[in-house]
Protein backbone atom coordinates (compact mmCIF):
# COMPACT_ATOMS: atom_id res chain seq x y z
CA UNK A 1 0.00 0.00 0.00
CA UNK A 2 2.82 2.61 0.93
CA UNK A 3 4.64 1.85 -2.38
CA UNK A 4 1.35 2.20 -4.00
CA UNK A 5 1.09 5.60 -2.47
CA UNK A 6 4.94 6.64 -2.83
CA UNK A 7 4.19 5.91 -6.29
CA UNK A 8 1.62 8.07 -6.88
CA UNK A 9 3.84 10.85 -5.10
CA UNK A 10 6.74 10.12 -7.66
CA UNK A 11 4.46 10.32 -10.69
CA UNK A 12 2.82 13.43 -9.83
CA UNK A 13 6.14 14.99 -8.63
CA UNK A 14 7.04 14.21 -12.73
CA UNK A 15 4.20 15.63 -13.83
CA UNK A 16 4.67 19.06 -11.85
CA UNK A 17 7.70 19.17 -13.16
CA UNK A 18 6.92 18.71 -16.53
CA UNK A 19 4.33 21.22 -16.55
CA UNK A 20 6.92 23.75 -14.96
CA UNK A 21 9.10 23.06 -17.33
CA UNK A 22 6.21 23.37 -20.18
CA UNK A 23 5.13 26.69 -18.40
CA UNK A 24 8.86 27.91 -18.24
CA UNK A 25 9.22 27.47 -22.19
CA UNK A 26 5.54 29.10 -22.89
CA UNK A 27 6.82 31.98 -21.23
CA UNK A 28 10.33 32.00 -22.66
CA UNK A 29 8.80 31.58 -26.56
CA UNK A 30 6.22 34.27 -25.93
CA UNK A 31 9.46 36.77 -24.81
CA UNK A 32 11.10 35.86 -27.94
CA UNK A 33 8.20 36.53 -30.15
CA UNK A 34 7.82 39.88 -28.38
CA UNK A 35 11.44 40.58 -28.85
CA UNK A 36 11.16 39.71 -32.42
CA UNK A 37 8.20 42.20 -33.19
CA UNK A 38 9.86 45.16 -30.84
CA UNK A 39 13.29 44.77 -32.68
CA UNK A 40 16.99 44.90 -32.27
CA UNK A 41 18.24 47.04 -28.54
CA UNK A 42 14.46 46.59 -27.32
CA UNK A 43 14.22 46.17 -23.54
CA UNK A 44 12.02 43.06 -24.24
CA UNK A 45 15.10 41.70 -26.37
CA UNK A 46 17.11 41.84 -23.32
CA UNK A 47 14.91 40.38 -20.97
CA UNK A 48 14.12 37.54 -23.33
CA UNK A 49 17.87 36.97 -23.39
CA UNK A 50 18.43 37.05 -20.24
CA UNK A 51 15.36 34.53 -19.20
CA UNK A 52 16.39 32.77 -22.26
CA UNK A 53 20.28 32.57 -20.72
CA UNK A 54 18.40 31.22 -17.15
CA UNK A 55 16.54 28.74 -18.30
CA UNK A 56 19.13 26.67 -20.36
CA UNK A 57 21.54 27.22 -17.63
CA UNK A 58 19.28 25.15 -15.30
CA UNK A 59 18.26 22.48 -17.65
CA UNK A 60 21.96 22.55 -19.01
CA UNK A 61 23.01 22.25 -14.59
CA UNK A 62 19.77 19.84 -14.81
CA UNK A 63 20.75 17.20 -17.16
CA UNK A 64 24.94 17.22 -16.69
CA UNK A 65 23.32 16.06 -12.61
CA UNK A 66 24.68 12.17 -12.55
CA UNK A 67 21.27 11.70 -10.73
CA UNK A 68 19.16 13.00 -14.03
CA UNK A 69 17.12 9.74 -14.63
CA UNK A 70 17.23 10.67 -18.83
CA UNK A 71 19.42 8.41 -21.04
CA UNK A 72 22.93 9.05 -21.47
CA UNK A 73 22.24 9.90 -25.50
CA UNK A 74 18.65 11.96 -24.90
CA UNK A 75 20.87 14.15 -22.45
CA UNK A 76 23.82 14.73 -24.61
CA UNK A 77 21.84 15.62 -27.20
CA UNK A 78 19.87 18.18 -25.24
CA UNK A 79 22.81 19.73 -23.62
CA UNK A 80 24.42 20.04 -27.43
CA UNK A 81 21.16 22.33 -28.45
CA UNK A 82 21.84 24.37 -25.14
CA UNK A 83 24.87 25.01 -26.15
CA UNK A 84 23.85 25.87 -29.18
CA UNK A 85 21.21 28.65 -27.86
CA UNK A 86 23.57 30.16 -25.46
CA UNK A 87 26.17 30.84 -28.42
CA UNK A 88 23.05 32.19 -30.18
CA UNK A 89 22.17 34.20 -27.35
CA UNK A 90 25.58 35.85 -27.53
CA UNK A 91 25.30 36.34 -32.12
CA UNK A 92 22.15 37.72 -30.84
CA UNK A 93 23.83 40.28 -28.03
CA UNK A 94 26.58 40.87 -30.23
CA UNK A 95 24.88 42.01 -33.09
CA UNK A 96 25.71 39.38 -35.26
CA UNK A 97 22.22 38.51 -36.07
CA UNK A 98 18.67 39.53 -35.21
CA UNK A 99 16.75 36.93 -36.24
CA UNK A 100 15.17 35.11 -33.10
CA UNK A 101 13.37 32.63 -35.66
CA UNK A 102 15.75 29.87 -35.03
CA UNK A 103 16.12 29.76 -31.44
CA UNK A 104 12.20 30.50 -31.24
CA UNK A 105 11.60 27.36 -33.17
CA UNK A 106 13.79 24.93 -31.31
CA UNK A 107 12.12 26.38 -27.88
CA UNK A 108 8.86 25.41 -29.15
CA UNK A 109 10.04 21.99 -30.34
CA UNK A 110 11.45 21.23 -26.98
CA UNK A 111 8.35 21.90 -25.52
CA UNK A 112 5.99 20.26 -27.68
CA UNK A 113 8.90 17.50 -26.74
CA UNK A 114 7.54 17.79 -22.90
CA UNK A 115 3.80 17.02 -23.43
């Protein structure tokens, strides 16, 4: 009965999570799509960014944890497109591009990834 119950604690803890997580991207892809109407040196740009920055930092922290339950490949894989938006983050802050498509599109894939 217990392990029955701690069960149902363990599944639901999962499915907070992944609806944080869900929530976390809905907010992060709506911030981009802001940015990308508002333009180039917009204060929404830079608080996208920044969230942006935050977010892949902790799932980047996240999925390097030896504890992280994912397999080894899923996890490498994911960490490789982190890596990916945080040098994106930094064409984007450096001027060497303004288009937010990309990283926009790969947010929204990851999430549709979580449901």
């Amino acid at each position: 009965m217990y392990e029955f119950a701690y069960n149902d604690v363990i599944e639901d803890s999962h499915q907070t999570l992944r609806a944080r997580e869900q929530a976390a991207m809905d907010r992060v892809i709506g911030m981009l799509r802001a940015a990308q109407e508002k333009g180039p040196q917009s204060r929404e740009l830079i608080d996208a960014l920044f969230y942006l920055r935050r977010l892949w930092t902790i799932f980047i922290d996240d999925l390097n944890d030896p504890n992280n339950e994912l397999p080894a490949q899923l996890r490498a894989g994911i960490i490789s497109i982190g890596v990916w938006m945080m040098k994106e983050i930094d064409r984007v802050r450096g001027g060497s591009t303004n288009d937010l498509t990309p990283m926009i599109e790969i947010n929204v894939l990851i999430r549709n990834g979580l449901k």
